[in-house]
Protein backbone atom coordinates (compact mmCIF):
# COMPACT_ATOMS: atom_id res chain seq x y z
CA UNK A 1 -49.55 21.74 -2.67
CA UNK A 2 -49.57 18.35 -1.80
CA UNK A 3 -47.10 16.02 0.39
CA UNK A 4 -46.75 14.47 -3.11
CA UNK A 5 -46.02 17.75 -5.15
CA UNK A 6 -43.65 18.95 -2.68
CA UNK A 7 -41.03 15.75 -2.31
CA UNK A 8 -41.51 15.61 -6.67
CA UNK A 9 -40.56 19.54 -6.86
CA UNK A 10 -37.49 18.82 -4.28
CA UNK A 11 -36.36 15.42 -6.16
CA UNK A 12 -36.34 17.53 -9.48
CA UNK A 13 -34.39 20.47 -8.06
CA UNK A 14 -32.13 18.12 -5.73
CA UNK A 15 -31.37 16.34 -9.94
CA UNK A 16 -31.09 20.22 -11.41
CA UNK A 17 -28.17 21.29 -8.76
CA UNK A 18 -26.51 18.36 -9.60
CA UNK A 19 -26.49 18.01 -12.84
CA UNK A 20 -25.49 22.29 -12.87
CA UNK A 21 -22.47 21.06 -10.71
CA UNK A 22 -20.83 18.16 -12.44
CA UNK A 23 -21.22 20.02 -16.16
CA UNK A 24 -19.78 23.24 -14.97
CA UNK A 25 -17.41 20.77 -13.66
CA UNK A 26 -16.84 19.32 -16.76
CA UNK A 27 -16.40 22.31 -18.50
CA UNK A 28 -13.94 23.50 -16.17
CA UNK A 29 -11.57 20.13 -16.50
CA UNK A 30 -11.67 20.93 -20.42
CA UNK A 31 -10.59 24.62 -19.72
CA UNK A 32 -7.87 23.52 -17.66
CA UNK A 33 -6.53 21.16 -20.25
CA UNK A 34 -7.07 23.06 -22.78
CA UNK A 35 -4.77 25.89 -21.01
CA UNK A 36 -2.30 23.23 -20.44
CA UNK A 37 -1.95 22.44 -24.29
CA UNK A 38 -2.00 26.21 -25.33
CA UNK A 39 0.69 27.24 -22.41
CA UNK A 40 2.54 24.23 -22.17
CA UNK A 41 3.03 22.25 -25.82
CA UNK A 42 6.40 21.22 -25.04
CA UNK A 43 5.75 18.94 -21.97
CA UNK A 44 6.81 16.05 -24.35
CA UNK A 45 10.02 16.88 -25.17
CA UNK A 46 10.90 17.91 -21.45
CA UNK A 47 9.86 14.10 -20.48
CA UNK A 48 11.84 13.06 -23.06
CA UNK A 49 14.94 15.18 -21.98
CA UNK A 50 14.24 14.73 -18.21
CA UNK A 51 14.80 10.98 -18.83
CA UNK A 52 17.83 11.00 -20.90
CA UNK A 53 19.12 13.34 -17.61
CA UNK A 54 18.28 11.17 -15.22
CA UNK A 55 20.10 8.68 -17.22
CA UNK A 56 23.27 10.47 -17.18
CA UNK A 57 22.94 11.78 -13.15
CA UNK A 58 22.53 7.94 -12.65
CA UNK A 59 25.44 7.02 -15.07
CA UNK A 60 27.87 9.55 -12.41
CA UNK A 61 26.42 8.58 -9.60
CA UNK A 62 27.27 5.17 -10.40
CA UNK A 63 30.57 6.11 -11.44
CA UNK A 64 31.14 8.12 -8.78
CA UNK A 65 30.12 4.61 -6.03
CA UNK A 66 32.95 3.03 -8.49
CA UNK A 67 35.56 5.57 -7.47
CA UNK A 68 34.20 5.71 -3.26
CA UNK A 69 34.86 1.87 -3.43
CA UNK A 70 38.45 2.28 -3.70
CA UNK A 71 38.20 4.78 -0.21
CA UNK A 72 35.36 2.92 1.92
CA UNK A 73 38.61 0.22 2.84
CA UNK A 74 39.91 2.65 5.48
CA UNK A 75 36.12 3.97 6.15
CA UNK A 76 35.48 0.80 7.03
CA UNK A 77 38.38 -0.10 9.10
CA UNK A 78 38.01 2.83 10.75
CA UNK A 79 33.92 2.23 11.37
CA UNK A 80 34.79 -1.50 12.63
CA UNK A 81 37.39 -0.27 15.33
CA UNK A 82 35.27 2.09 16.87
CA UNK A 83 32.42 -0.66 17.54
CA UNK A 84 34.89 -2.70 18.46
CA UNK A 85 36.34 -0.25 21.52
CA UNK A 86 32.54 0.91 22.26
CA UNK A 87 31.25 -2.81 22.12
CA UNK A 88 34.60 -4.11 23.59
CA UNK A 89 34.97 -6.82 21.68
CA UNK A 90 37.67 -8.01 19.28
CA UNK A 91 37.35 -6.35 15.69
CA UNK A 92 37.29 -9.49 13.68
CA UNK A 93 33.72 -10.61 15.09
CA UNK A 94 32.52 -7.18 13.47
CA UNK A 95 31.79 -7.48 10.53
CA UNK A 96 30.46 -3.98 8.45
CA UNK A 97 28.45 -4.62 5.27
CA UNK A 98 27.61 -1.47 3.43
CA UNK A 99 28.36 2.17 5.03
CA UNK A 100 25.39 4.88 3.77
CA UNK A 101 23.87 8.23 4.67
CA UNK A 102 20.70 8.00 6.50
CA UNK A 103 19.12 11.27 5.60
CA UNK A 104 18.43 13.55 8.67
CA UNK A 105 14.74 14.98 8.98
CA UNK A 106 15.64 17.97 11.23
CA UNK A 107 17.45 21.12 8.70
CA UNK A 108 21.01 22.05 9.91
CA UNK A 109 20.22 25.20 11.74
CA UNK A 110 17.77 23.18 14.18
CA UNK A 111 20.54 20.72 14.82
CA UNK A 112 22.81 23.83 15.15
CA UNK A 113 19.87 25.10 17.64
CA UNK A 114 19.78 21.94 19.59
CA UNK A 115 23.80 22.14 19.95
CA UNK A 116 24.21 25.38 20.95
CA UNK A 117 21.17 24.47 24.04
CA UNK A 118 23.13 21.58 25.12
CA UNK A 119 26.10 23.45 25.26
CA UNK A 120 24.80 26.46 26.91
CA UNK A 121 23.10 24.62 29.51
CA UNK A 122 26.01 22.33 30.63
């Protein structure tokens, strides 16, 4: 065979794996939707229901900021005169806009882990 023969043979079998590839690709996307319509036809009405849900978890929530309101006046007077002492400076230069939870990335039993080390070791 020549140098010719050789590079058109690999070009043709380099386009036949391919081509094999991306259809039995293919074919395996439409399998995979077609077992999400036979084993899952109700996905519709669960979007549907998961949005009127989220509606009414927001509609507490914000109820529930409503009723904190009335109880962040003595959170916040009591937030304000502790910077106050630890800055020591007068309380009315402190001024404390919004009080939320900053979510903690480390689970409760590696804080408890941490604790119990400090504790331990002084």
């Amino acid at each position: 065979m020549t140098t010719a023969q050789v590079l058109q043979e690999s070009i043709r079998t380099t386009v036949f794996g391919m081509g094999l590839v991306l259809g039995t690709l293919f074919v395996l996307s439409l399998i995979l939707d077609l077992m999400r319509v036979i084993f899952d036809p109700k996905s519709k009405v669960k979007k549907n229901e998961s949005a009127t849900a989220a509606d009414t978890k927001e509609q507490i929530q914000y109820e529930s900021e409503i009723d904190d309101s009335e109880d962040d006046t003595q959170l916040i007077a009591v937030i304000t005169a502790a910077l106050a002492a630890y800055l020591q400076t007068p309380g009315s230069t402190i001024k404390v806009g919004t009080i939320r939870k900053i979510h903690e990335k480390t689970p409760i039993w590696g804080l408890e882990s941490r604790i119990y080390n400090i504790n331990n070791r002084l």
